[in-house]
C-alpha atoms as a PDB file:
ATOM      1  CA  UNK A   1     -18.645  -1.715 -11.615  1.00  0.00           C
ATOM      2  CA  UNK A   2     -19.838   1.501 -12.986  1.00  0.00           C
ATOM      3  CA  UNK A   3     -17.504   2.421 -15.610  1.00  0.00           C
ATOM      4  CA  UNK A   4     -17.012   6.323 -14.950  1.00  0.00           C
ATOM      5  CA  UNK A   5     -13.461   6.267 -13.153  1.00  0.00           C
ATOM      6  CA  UNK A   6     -13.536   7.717  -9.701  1.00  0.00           C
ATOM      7  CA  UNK A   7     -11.522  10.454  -8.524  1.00  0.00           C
ATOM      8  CA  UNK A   8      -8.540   9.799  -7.282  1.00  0.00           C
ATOM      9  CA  UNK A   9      -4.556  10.859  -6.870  1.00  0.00           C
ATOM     10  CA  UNK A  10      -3.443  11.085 -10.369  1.00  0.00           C
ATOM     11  CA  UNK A  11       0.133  10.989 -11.593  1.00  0.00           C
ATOM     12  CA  UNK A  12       3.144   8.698 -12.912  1.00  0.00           C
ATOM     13  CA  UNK A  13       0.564   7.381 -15.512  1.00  0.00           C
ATOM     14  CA  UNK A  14      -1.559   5.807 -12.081  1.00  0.00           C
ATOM     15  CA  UNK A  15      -5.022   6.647 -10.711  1.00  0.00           C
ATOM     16  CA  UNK A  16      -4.757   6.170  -7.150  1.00  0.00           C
ATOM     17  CA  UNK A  17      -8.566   6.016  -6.408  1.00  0.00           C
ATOM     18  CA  UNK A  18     -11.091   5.158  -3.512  1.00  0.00           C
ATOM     19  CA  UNK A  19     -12.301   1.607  -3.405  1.00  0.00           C
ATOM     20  CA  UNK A  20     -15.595   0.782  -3.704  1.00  0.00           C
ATOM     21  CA  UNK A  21     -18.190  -2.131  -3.366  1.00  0.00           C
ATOM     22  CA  UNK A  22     -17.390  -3.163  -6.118  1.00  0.00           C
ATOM     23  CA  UNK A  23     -13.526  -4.186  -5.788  1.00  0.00           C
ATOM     24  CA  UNK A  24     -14.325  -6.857  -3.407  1.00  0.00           C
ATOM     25  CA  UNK A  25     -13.521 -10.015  -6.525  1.00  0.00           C
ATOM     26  CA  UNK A  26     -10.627  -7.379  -6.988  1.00  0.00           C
ATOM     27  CA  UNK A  27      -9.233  -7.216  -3.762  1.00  0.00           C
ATOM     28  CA  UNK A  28      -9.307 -11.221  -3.186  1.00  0.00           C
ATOM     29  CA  UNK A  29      -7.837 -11.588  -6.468  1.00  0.00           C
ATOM     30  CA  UNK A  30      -5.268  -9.161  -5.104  1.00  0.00           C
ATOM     31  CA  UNK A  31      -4.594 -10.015  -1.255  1.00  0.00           C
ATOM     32  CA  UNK A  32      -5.426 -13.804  -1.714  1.00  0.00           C
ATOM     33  CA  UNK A  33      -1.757 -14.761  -2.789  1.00  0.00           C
ATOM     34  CA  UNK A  34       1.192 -16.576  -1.224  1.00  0.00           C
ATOM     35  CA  UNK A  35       3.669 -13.663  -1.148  1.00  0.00           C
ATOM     36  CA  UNK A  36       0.871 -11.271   0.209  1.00  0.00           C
ATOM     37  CA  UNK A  37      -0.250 -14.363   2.672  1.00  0.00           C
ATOM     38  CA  UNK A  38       3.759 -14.476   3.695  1.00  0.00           C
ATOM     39  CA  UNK A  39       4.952 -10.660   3.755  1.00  0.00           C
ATOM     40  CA  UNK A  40       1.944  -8.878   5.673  1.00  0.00           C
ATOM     41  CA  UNK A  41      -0.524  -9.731   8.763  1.00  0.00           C
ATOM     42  CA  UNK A  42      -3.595 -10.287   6.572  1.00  0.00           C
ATOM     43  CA  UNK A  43      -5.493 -13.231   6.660  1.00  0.00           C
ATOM     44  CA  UNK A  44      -5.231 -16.274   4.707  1.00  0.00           C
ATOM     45  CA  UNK A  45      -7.275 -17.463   2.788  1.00  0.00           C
ATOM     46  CA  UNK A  46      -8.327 -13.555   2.204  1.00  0.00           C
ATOM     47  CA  UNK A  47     -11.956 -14.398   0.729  1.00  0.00           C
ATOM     48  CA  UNK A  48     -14.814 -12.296   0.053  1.00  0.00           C
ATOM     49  CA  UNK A  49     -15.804 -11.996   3.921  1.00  0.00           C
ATOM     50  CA  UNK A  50     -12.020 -10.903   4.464  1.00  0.00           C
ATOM     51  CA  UNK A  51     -12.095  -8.309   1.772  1.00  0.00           C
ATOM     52  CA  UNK A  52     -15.411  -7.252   2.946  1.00  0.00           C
ATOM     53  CA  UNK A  53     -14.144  -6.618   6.415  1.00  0.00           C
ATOM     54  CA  UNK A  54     -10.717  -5.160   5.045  1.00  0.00           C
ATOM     55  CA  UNK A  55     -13.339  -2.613   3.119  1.00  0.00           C
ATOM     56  CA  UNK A  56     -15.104  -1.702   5.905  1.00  0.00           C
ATOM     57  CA  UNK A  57     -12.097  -0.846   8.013  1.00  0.00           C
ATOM     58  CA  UNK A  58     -10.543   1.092   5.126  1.00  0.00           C
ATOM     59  CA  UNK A  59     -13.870   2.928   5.293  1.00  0.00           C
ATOM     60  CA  UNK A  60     -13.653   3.518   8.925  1.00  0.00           C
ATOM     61  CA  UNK A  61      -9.766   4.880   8.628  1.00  0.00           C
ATOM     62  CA  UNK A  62     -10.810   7.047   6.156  1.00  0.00           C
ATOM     63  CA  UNK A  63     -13.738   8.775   8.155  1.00  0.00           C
ATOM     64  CA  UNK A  64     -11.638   8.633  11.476  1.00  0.00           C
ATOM     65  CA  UNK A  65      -8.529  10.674   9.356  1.00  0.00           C
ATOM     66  CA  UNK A  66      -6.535   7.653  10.407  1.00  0.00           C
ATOM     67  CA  UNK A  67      -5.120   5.776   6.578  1.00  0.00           C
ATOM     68  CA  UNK A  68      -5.795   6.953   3.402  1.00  0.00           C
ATOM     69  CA  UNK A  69      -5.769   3.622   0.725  1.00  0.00           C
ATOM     70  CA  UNK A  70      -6.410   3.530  -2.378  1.00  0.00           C
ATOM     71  CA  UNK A  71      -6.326   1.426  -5.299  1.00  0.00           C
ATOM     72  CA  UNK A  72      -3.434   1.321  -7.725  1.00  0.00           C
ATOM     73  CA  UNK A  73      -5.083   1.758 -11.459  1.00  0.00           C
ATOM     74  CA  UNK A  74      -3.493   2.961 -14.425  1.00  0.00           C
ATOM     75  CA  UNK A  75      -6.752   3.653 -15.825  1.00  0.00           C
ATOM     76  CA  UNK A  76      -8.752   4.661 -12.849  1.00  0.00           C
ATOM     77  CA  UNK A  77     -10.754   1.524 -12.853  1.00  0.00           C
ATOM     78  CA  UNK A  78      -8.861  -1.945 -12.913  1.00  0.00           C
ATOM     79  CA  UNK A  79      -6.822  -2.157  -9.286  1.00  0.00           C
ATOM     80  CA  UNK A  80      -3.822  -3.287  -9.476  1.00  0.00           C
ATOM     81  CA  UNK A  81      -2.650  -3.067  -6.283  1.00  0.00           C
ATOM     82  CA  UNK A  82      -3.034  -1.139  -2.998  1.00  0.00           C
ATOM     83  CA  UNK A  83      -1.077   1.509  -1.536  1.00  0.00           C
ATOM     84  CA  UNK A  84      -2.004   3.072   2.309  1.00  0.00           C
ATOM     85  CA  UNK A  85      -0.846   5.808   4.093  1.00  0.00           C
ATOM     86  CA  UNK A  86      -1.148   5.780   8.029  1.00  0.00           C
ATOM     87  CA  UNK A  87      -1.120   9.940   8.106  1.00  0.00           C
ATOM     88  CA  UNK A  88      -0.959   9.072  11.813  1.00  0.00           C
ATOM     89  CA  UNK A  89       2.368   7.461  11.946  1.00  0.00           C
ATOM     90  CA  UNK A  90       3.419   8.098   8.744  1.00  0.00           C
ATOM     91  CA  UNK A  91       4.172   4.969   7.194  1.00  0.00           C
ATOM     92  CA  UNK A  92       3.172   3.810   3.889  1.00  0.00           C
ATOM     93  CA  UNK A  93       2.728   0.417   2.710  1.00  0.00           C
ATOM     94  CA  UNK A  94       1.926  -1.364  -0.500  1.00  0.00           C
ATOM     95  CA  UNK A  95       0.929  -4.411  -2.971  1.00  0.00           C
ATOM     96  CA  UNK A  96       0.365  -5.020  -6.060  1.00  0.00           C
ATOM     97  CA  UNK A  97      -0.635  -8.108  -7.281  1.00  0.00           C
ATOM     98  CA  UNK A  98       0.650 -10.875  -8.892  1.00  0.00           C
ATOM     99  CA  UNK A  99      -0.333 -10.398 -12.515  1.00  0.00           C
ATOM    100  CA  UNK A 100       0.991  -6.790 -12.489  1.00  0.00           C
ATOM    101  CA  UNK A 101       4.373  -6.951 -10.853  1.00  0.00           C
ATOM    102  CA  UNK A 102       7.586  -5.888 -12.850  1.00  0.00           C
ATOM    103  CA  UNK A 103       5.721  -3.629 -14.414  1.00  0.00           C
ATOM    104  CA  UNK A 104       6.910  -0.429 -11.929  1.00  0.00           C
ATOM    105  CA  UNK A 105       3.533  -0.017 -10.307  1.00  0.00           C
ATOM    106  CA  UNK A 106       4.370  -0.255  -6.967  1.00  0.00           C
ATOM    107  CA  UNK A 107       7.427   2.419  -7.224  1.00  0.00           C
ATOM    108  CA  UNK A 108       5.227   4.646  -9.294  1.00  0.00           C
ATOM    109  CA  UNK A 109       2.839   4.298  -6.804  1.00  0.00           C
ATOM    110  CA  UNK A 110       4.743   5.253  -3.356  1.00  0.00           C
ATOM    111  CA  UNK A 111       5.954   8.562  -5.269  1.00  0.00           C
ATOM    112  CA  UNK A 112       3.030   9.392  -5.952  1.00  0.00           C
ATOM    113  CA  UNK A 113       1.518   8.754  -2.228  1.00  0.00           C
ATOM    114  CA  UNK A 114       4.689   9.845  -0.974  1.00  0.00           C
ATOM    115  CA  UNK A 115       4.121  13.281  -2.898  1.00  0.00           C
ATOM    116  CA  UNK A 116       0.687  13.425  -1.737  1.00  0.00           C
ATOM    117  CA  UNK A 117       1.815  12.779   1.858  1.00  0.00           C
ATOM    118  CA  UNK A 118       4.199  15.759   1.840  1.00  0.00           C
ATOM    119  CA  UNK A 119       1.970  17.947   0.142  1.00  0.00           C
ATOM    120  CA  UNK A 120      -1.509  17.521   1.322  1.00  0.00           C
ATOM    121  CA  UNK A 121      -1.114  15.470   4.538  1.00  0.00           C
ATOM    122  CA  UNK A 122       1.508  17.614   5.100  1.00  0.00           C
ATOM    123  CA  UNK A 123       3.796  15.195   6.793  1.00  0.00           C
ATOM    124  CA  UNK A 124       7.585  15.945   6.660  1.00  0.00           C
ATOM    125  CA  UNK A 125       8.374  12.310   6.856  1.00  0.00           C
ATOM    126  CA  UNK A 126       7.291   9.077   5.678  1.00  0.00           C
ATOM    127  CA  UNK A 127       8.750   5.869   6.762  1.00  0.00           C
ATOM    128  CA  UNK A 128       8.653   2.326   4.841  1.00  0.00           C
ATOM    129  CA  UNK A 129       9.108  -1.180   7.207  1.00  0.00           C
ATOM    130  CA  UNK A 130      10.579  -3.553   5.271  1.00  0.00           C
ATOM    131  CA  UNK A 131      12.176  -7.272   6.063  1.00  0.00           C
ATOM    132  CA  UNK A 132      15.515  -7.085   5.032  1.00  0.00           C
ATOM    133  CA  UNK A 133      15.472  -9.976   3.277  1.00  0.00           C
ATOM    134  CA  UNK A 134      12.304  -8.303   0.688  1.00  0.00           C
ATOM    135  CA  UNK A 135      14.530  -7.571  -2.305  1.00  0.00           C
ATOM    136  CA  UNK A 136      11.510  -6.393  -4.905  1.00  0.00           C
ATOM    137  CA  UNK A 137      10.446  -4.179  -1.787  1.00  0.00           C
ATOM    138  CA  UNK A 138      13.655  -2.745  -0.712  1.00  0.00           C
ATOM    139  CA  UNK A 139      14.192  -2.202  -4.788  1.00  0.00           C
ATOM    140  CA  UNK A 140      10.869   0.111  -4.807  1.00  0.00           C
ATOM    141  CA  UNK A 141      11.970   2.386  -1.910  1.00  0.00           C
ATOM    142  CA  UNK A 142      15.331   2.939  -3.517  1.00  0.00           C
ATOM    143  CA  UNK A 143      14.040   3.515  -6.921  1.00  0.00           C
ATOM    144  CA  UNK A 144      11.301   6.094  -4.866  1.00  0.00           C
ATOM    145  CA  UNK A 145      14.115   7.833  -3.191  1.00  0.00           C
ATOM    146  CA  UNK A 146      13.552   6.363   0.107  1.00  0.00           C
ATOM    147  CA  UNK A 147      16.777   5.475   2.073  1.00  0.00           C
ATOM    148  CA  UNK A 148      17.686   3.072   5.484  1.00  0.00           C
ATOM    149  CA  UNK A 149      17.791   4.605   8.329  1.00  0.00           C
ATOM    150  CA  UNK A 150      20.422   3.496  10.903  1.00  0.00           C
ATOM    151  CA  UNK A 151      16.842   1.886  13.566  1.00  0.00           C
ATOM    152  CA  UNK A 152      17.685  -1.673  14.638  1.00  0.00           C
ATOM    153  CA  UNK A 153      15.070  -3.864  13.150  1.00  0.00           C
ATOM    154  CA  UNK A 154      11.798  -4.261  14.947  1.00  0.00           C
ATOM    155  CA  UNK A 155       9.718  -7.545  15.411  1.00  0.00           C
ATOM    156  CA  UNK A 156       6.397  -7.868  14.878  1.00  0.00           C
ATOM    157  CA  UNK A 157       4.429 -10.756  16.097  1.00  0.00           C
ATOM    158  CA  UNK A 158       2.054 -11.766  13.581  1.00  0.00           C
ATOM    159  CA  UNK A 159      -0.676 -14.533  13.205  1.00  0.00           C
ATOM    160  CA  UNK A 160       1.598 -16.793  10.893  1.00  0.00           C
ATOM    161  CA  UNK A 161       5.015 -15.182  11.935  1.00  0.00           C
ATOM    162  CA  UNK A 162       7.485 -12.881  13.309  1.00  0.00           C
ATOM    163  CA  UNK A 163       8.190  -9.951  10.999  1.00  0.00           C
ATOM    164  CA  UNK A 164      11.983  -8.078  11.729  1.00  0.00           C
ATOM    165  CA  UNK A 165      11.404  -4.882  10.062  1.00  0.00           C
ATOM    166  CA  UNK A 166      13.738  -2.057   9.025  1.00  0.00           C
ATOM    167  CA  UNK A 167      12.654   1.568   8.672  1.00  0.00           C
ATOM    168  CA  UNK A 168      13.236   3.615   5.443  1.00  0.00           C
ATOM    169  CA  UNK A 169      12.783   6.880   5.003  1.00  0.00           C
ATOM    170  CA  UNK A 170      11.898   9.761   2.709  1.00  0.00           C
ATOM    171  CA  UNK A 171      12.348  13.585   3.871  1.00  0.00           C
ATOM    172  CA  UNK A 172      10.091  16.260   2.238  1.00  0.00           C
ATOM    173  CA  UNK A 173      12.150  18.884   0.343  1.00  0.00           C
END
């Protein structure tokens, strides 16, 4: 990977850059994990054809306007995680993997998107789903100054499972 970082969304001491070709060993190492496997609709095993594909989609979003992700860095190179932002719905969603957690990436990380969201997407809202029973998620979306909102839960039929879902939300000020 070239070693020049690539611009990105700085702030919180986090690069949140493009991906590139490159990232594809990154993003298995990433997305090819149990709790990632268990808490989203991704495919499992996620392998290099997987994180090809999830590339090329990302790619796609991007062009189209639709999602905006990015890699989590601290250093604008290493990713440490993912966070997206569906500017057309206005929902944000994240991961970081399993060698970096606890380390206050992933809350870093959604205020920062979050901010960027407000500001230059110019949304006025951005909404979180989270199972209720995803205590280290529900822990970043308080400590990013996201709050419930009084939605019933909705399911989501997935490959694996059934996801009930609860909406959070963060209002621009």
């Amino acid at each position: 990977m070239d070693e020049t970082p690539p611009r990105g969304v700085r702030g919180n001491g986090l690069v949140l850059r493009e991906w590139a070709d490159g990232d594809l060993d990154a993003l298995v190492a990433l997305l090819d994990d149990p709790v990632v496997a268990h808490r989203t609709p991704l495919p499992s095993p996620f392998d290099r054809a997987a994180a090809r594909r999830y590339l090329d989609d990302a790619r796609k979003a991007r062009r189209s306007g639709e999602r905006v992700q990015r890699a989590i860095t601290t250093d604008g190179l290493e990713a440490k995680g993912e966070i997206r932002l569906n500017r057309l719905l206005g929902t944000i969603s994240y991961v970081v993997g399993a060698r970096y957690r606890g380390q206050g990436l992933a809350s870093r990380a959604l205020q920062l998107m979050t901010r960027y969201a407000h500001a230059e997407a110019g949304l006025p809202r951005t909404l979180l789903e989270i199972e209720p029973d995803n205590e280290a998620s529900i822990a970043v979306a308080r400590a990013a100054g996201y709050r419930p909102t009084d939605a019933p839960a909705t399911v989501v039929e997935g490959d694996r499972r059934s996801f009930a879902l609860l909406t959070w939300t963060h209002t621009a000020s």
